[in-house]
Protein backbone atom coordinates (compact mmCIF):
# COMPACT_ATOMS: atom_id res chain seq x y z
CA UNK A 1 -56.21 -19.72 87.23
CA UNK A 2 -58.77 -22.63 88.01
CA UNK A 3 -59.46 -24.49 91.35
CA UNK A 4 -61.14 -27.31 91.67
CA UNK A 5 -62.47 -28.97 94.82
CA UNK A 6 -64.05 -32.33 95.22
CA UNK A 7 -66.56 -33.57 97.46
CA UNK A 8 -68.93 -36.19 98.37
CA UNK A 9 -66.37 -39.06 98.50
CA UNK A 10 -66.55 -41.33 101.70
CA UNK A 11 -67.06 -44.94 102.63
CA UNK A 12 -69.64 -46.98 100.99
CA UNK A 13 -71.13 -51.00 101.01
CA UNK A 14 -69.94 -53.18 97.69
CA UNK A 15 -73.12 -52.44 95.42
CA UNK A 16 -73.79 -48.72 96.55
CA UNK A 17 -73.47 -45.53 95.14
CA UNK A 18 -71.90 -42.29 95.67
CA UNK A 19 -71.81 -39.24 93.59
CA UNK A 20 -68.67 -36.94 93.12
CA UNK A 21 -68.85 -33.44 92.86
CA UNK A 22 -66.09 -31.02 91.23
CA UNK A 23 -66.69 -26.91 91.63
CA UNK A 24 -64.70 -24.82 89.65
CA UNK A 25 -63.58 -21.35 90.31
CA UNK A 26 -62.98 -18.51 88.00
CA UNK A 27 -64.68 -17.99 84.71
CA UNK A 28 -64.83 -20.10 81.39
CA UNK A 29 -65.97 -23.77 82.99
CA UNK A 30 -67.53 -24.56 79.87
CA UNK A 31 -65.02 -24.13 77.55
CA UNK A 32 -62.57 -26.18 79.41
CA UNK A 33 -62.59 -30.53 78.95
CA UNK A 34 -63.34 -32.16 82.16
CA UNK A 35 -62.27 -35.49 83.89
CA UNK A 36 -61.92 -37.67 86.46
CA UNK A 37 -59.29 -39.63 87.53
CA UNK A 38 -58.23 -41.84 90.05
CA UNK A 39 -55.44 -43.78 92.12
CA UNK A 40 -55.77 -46.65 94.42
CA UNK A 41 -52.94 -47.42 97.13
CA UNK A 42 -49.36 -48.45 95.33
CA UNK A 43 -51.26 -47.69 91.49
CA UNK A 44 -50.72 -45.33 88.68
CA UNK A 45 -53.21 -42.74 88.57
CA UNK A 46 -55.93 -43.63 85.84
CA UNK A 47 -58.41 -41.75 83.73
CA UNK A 48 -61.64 -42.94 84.63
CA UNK A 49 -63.95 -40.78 82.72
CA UNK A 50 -63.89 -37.88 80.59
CA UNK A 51 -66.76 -35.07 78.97
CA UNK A 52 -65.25 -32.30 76.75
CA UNK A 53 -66.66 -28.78 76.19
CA UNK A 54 -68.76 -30.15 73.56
CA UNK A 55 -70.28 -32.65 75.80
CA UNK A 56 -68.42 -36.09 74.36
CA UNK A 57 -68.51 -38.78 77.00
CA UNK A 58 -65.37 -41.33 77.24
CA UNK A 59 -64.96 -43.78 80.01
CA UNK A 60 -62.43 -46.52 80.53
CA UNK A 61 -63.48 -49.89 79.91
CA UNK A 62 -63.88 -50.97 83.96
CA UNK A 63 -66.60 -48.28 84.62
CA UNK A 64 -68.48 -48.69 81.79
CA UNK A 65 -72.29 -48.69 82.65
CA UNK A 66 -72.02 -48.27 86.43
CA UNK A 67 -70.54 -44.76 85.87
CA UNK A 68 -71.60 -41.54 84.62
CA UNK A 69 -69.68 -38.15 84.30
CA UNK A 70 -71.85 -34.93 83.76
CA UNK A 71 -71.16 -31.42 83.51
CA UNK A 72 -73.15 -28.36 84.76
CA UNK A 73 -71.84 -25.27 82.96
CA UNK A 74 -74.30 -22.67 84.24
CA UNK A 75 -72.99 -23.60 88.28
CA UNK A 76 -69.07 -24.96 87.03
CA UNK A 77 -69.85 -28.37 88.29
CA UNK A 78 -68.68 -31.56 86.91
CA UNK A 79 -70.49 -34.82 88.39
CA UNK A 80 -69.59 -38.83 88.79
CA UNK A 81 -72.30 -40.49 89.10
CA UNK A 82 -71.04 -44.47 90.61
CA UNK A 83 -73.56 -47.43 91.12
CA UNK A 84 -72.77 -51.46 91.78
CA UNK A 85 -69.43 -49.89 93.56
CA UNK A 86 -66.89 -52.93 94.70
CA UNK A 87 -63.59 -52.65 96.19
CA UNK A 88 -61.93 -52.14 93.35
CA UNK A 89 -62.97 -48.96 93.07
CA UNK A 90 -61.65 -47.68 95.89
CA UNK A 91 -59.25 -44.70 95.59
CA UNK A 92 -59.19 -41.08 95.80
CA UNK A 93 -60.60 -39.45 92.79
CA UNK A 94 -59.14 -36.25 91.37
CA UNK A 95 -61.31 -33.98 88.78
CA UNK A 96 -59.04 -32.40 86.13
CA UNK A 97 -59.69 -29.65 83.49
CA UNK A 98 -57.50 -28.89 80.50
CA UNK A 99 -57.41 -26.52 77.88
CA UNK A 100 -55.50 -26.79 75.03
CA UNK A 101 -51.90 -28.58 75.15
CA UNK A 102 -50.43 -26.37 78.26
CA UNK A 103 -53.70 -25.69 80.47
CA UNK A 104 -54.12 -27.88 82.94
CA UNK A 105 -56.02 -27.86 86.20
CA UNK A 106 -56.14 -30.21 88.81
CA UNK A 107 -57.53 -31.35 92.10
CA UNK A 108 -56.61 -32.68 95.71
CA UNK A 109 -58.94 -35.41 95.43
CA UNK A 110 -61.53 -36.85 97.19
CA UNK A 111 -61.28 -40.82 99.04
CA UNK A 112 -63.52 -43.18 97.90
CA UNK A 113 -63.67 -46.46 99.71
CA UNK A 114 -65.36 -49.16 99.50
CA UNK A 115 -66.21 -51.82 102.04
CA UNK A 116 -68.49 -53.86 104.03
């Protein structure tokens, strides 16, 4: 069993920056693939950004180069780095870790808005 709790969401000014930060309980972090994922009021949830075991970086096409997703095996963090945030990124952001086809982990989230 895995829990995973995010922080460091909160309100923010269009062109800021916030990082997210994902702890993991329990043992093997590293082996599992990590994401993040988000939904915005009356949306789909929606992969935002994902870093496997083996350290492979894939982000949808609306964050590229304003996010980055990191991973910190030794203290079973995962990171999201966000700069140049608008209003369109607002939602609450939910880490997720999977292993193989029937492990799957996620969080409760973490609200991001974003607003002058």
């Amino acid at each position: 069993q895995v829990q995973l709790v995010e922080s460091g969401g909160g309100l923010v000014q269009p062109g800021g920056s916030l990082r997210l930060s994902c702890t993991a309980s329990g043992r093997a972090f590293s082996f599992y693939n990590m994401g993040w994922y988000r939904q915005a009021p009356g949306n789909q949830r929606e992969l935002v950004a994902t870093i496997t075991s083996g350290g492979t970086l894939n982000y949808v096409d609306s964050v590229k180069g304003r996010f980055t997703i990191s991973r910190d095996n030794a203290e079973n963090t995962l990171y999201l780095q966000m700069n140049s945030l608008s209003p369109a990124d607002t939602a609450v952001y939910y880490c997720n870790a999977r292993r193989g086809p029937l492990i799957e982990y996620w969080g409760k989230g973490t609200l991001v808005t974003v607003s002058s």
